[in-house]
C-alpha atoms as a PDB file:
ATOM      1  CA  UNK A   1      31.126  11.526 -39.133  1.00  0.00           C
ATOM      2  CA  UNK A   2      30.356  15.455 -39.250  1.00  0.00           C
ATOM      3  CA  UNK A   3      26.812  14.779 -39.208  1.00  0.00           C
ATOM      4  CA  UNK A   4      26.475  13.142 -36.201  1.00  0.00           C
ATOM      5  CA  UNK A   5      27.131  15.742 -33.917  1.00  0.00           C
ATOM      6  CA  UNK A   6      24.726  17.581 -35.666  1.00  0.00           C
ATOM      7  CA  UNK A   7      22.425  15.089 -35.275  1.00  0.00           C
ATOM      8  CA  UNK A   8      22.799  14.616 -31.373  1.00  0.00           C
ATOM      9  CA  UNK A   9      22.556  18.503 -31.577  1.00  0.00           C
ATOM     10  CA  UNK A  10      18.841  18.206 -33.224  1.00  0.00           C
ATOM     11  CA  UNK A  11      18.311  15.438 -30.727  1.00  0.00           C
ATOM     12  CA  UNK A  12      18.644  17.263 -27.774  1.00  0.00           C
ATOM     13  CA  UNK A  13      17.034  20.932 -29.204  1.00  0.00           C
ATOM     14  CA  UNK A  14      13.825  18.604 -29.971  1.00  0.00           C
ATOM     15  CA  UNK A  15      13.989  16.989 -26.574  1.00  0.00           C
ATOM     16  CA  UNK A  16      14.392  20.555 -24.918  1.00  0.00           C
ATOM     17  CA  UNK A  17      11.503  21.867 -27.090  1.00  0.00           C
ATOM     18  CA  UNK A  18       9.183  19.082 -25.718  1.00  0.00           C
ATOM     19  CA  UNK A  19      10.033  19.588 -22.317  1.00  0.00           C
ATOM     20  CA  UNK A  20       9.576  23.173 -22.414  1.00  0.00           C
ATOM     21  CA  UNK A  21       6.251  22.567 -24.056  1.00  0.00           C
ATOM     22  CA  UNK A  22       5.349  20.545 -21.305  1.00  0.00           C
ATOM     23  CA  UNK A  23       6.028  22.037 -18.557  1.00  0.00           C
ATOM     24  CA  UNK A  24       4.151  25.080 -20.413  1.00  0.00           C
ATOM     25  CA  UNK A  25       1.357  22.518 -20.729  1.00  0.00           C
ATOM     26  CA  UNK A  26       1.137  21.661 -16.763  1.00  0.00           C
ATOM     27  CA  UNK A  27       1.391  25.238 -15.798  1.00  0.00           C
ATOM     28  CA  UNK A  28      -1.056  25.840 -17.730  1.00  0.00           C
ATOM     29  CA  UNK A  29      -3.459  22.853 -16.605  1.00  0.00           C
ATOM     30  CA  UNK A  30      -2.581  23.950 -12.861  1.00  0.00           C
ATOM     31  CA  UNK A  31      -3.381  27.306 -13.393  1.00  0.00           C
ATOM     32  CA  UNK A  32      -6.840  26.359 -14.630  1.00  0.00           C
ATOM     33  CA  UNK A  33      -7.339  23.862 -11.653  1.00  0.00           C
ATOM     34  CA  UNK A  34      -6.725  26.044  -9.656  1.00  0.00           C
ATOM     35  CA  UNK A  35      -8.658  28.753 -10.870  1.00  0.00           C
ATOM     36  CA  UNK A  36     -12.073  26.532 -10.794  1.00  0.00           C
ATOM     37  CA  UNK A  37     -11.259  24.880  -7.874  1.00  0.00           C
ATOM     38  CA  UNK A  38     -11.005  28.968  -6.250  1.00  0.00           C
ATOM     39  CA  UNK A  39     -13.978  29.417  -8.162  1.00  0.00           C
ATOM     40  CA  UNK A  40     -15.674  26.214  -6.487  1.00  0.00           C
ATOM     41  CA  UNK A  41     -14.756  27.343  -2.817  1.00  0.00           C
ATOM     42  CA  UNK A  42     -16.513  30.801  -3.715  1.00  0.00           C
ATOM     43  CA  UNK A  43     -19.853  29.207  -4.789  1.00  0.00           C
ATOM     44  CA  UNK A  44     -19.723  26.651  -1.682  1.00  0.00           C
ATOM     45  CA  UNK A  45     -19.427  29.645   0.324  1.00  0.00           C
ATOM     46  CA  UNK A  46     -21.845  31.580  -1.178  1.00  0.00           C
ATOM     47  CA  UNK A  47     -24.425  29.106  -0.969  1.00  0.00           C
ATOM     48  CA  UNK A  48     -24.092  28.493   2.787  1.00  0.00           C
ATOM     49  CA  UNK A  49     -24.415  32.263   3.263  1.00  0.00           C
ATOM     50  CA  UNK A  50     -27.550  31.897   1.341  1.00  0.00           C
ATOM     51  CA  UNK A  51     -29.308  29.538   2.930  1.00  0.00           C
ATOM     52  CA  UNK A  52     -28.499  31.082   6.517  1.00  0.00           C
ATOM     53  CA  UNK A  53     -29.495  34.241   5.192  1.00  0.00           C
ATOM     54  CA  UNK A  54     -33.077  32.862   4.062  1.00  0.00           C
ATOM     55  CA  UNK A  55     -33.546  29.571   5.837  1.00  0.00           C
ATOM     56  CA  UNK A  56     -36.152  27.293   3.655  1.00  0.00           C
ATOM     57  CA  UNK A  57     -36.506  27.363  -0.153  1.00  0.00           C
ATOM     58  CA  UNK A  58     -36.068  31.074  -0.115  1.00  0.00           C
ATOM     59  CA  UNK A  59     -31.875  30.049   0.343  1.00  0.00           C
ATOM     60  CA  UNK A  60     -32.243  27.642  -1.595  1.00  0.00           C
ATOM     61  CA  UNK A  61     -32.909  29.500  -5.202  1.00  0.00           C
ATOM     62  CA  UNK A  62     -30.774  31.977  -3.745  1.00  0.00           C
ATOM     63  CA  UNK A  63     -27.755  29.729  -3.410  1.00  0.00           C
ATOM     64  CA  UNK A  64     -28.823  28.687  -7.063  1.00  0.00           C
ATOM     65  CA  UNK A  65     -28.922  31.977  -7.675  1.00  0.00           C
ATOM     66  CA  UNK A  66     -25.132  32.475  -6.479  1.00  0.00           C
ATOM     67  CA  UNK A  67     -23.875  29.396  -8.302  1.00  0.00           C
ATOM     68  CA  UNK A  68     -25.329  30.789 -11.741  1.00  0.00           C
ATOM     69  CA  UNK A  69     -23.675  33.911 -10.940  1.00  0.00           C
ATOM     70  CA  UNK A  70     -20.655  32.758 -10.105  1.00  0.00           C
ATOM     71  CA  UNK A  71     -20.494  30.381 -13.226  1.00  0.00           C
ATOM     72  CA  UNK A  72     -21.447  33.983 -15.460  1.00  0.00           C
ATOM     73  CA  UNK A  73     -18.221  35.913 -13.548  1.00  0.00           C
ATOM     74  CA  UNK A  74     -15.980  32.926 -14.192  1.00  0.00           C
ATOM     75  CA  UNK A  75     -16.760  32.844 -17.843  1.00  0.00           C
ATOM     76  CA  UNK A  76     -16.923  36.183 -18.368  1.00  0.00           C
ATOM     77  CA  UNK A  77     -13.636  36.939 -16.788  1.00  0.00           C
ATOM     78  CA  UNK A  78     -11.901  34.198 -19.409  1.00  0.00           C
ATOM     79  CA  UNK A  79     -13.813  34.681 -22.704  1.00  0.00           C
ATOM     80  CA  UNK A  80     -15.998  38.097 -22.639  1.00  0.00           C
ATOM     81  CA  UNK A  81     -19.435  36.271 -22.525  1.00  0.00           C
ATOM     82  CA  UNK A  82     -21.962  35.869 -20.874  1.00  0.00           C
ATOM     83  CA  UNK A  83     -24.032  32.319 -21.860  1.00  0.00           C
ATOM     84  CA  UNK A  84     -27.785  32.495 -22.538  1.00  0.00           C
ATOM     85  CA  UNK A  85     -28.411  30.071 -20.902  1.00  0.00           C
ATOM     86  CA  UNK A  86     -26.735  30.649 -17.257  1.00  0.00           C
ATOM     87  CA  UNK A  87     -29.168  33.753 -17.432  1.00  0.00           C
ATOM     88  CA  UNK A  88     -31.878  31.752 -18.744  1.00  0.00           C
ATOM     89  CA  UNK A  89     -31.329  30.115 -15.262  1.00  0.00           C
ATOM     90  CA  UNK A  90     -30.967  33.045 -13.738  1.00  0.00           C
ATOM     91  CA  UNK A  91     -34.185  34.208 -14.785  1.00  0.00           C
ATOM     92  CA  UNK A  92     -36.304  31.119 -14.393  1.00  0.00           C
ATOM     93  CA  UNK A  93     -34.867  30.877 -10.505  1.00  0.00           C
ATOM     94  CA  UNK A  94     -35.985  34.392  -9.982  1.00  0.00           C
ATOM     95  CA  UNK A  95     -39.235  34.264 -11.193  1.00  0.00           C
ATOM     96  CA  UNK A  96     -39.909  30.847  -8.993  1.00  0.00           C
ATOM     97  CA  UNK A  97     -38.184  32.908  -5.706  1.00  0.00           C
ATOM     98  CA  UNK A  98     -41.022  35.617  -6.642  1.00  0.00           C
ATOM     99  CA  UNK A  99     -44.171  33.098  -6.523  1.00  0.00           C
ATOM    100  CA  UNK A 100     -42.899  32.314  -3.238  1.00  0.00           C
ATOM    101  CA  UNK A 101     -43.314  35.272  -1.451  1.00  0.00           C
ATOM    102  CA  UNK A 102     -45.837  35.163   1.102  1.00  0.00           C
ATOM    103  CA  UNK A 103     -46.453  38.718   1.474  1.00  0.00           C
ATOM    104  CA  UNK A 104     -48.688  39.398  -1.356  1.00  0.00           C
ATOM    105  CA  UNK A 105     -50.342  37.172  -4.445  1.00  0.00           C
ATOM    106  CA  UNK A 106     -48.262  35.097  -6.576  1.00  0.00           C
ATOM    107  CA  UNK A 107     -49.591  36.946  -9.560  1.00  0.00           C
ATOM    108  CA  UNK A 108     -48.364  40.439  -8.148  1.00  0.00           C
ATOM    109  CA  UNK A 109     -45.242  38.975  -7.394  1.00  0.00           C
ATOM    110  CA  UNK A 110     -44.955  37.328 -10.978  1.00  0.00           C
ATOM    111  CA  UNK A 111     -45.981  40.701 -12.547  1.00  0.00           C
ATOM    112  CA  UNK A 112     -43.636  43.057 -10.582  1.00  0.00           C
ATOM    113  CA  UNK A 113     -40.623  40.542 -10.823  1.00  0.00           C
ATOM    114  CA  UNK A 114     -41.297  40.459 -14.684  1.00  0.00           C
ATOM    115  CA  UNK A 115     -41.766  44.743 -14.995  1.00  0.00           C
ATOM    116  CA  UNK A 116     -38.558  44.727 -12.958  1.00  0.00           C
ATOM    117  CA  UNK A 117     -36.537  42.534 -14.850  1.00  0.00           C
ATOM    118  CA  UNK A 118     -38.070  44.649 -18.811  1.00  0.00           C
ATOM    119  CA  UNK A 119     -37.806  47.926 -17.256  1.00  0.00           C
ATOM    120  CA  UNK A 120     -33.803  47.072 -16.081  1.00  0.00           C
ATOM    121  CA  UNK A 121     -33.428  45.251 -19.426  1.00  0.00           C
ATOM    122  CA  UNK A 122     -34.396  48.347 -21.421  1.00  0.00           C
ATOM    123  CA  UNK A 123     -32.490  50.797 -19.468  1.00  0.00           C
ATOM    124  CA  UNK A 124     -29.205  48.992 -20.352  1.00  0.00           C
ATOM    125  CA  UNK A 125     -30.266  48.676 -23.588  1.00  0.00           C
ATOM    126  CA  UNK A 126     -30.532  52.576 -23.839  1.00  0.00           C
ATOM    127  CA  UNK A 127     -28.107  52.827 -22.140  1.00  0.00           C
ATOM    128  CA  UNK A 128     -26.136  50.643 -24.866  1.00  0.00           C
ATOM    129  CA  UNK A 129     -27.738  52.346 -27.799  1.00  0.00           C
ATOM    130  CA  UNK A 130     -27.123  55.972 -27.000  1.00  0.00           C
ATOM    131  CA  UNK A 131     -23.328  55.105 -25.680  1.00  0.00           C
ATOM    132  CA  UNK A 132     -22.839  53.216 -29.218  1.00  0.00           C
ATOM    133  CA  UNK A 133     -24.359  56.456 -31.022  1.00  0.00           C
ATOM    134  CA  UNK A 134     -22.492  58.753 -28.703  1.00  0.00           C
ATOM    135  CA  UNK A 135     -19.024  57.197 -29.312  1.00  0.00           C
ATOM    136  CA  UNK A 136     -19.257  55.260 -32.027  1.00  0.00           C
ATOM    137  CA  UNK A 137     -18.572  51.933 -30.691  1.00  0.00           C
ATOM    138  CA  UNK A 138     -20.304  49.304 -27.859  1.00  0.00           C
ATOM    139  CA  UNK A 139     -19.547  50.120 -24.221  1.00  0.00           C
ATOM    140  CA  UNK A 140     -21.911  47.476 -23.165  1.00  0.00           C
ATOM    141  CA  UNK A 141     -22.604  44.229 -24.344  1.00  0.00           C
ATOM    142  CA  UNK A 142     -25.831  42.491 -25.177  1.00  0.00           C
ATOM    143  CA  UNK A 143     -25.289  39.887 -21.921  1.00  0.00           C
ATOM    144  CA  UNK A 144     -24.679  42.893 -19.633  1.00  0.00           C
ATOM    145  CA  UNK A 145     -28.119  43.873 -21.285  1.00  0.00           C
ATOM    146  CA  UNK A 146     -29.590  40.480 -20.407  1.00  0.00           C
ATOM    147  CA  UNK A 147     -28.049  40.340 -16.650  1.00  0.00           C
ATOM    148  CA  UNK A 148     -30.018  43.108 -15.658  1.00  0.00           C
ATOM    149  CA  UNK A 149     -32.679  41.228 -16.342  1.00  0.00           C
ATOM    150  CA  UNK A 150     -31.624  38.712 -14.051  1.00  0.00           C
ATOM    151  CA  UNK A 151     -31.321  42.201 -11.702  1.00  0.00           C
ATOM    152  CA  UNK A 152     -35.163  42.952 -12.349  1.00  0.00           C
ATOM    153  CA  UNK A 153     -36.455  39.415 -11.595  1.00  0.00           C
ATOM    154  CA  UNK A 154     -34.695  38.915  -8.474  1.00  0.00           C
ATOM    155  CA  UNK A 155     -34.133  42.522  -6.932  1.00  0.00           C
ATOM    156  CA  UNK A 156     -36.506  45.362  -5.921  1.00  0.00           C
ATOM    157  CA  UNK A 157     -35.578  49.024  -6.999  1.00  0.00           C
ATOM    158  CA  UNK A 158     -32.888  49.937  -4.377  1.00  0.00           C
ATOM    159  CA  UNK A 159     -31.595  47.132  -4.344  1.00  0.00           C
ATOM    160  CA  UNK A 160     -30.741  46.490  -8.237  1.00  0.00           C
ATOM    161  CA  UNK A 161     -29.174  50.255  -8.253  1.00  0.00           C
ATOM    162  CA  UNK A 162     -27.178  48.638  -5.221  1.00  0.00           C
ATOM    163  CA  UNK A 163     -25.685  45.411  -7.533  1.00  0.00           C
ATOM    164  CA  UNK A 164     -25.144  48.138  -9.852  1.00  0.00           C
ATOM    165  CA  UNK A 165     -23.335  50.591  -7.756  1.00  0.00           C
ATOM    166  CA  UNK A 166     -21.715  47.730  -6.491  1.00  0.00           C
ATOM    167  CA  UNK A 167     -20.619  46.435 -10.293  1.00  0.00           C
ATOM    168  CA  UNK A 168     -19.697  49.770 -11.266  1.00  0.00           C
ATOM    169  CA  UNK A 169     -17.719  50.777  -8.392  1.00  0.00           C
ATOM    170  CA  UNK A 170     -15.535  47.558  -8.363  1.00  0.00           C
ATOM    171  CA  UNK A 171     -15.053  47.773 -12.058  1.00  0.00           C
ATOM    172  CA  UNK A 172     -13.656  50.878 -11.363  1.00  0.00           C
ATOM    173  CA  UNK A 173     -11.452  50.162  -8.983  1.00  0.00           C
ATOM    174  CA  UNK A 174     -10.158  47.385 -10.239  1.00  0.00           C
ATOM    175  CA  UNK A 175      -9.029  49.474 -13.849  1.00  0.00           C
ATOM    176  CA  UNK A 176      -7.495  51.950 -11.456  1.00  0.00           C
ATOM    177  CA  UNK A 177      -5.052  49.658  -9.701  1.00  0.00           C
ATOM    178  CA  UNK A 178      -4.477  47.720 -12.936  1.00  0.00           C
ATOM    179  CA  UNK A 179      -3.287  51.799 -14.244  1.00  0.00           C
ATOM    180  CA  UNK A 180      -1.462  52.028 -11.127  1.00  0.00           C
ATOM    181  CA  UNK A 181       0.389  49.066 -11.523  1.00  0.00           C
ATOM    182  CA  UNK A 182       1.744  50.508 -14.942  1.00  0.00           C
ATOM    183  CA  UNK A 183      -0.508  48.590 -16.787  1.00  0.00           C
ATOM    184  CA  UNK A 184      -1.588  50.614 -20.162  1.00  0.00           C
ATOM    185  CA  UNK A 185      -5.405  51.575 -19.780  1.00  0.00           C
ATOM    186  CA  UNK A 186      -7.479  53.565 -22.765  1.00  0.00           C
ATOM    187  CA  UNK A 187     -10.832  54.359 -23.421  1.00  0.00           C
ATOM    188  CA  UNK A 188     -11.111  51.171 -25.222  1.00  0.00           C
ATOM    189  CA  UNK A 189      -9.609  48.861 -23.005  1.00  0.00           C
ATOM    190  CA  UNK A 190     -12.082  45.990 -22.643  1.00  0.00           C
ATOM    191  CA  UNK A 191     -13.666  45.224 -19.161  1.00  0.00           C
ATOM    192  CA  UNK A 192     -16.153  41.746 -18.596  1.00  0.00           C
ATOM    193  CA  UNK A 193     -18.366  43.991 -16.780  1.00  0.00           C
ATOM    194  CA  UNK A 194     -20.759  40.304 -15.974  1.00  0.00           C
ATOM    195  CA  UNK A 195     -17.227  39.737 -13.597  1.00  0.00           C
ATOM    196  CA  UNK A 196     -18.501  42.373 -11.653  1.00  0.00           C
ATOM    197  CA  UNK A 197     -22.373  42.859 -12.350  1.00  0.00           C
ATOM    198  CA  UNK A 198     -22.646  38.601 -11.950  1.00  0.00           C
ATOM    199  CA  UNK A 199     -21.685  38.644  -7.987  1.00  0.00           C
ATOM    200  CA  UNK A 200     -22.973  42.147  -7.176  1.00  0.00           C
ATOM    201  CA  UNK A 201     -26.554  41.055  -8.290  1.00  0.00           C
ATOM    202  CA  UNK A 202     -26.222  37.782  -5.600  1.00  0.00           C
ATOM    203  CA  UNK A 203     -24.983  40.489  -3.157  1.00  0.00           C
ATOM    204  CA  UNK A 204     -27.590  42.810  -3.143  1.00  0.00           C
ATOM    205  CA  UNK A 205     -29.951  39.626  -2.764  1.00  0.00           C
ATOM    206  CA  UNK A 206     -28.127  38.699  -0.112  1.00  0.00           C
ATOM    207  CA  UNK A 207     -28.653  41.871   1.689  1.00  0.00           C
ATOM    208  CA  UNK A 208     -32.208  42.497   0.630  1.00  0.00           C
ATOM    209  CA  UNK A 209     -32.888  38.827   1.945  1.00  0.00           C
ATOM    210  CA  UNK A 210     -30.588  39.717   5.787  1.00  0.00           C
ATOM    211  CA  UNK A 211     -32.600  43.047   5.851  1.00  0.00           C
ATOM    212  CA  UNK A 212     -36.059  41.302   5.030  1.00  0.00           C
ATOM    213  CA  UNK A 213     -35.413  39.191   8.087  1.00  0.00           C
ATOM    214  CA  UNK A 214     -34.119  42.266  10.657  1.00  0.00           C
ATOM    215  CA  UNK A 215     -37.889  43.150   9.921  1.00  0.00           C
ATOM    216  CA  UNK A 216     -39.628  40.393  11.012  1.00  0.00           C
END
């Protein structure tokens, strides 16, 4: 007889623990709903603004160009990565928007988008090296070295130190009002720099593509 009180006891802490685990489970699963379905809305968005901004298949491989980014923020924000092969993407898009320029030959175009997107890619990469041998650990990673490649193929000069004023300047901010908020910050604390770098690279585009057209 003693043991079945105990037993109805065991009964109902299991049933609690299962309940608790599921309703853990569903927050969980609405959070991350919810999060890509934010995500989604941002990329629709994007896109339209795109191809308004460049009518044609100029807006086109730019709104291709804001999905990929996109996709690199959203990742980057959850696991600190930035996938080879969203740049990959990101690269190939930028090299086609290049031979489409009517302005001068496709091979210029090609060969400028290409110095561009080395030149950018080495800079962060000394920029990576001599932080490393400075402080004695990464501030960049190797992605972040690889997006501003991305930078180079679609971007002229001023406007790939625009994405990364832009980057920088939002990264910034947002450490500061996570230190504001009490949160504890240190000159370690890790920042997904792509969050940043990802949409300011489609914004500068975005710009550089609205300005082209004020010329005309």
């Amino acid at each position: 007889m003693p043991d079945e009180p105990l037993a109805a006891t065991d009964r109902a802490g299991i049933l609690l623990g299962a309940a608790e685990r599921m309703k853990s489970a569903t927050s969980r699963m609405s959070h991350f709903i919810w999060s890509y379905r934010a995500w989604g809305a941002v990329a629709l968005c994007a896109v339209a603004a795109s191809v308004l901004a460049a009518p044609g298949l100029p807006g086109v491989l730019g709104g291709g160009l804001a999905v990929v980014m996109i996709a690199i923020a959203a990742i980057d924000a959850r696991r600190f990565v930035i996938p080879d092969k969203l740049v990959l993407a990101g690269l190939l898009l930028g090299f086609v928007e290049a031979s489409i320029g009517q302005s001068e030959l496709v091979t210029t175009a090609l060969l400028g988008s290409a110095l561009r997107s080395i030149a950018l890619a080495l800079a962060f990469w000394g920029f990576r090296a001599a932080y490393r041998r400075l402080r004695g650990r990464e501030g960049i990673g190797l992605g972040d070295v690889k997006l501003a490649a991305v930078a180079g193929a679609w971007l002229g000069w001023t406007a790939a130190a625009l994405a990364i004023d832009i980057a920088a300047l939002s990264a910034l901010a947002v450490v500061l009002i996570r230190a504001l908020r009490g949160q504890r910050i240190t000159s370690t604390t890790a920042v997904p720099f792509g969050l940043f770098f990802a949409p300011a690279i489609w914004l500068a585009w975005l710009f550089e593509a609205m300005s082209w057209r004020l010329t005309l």
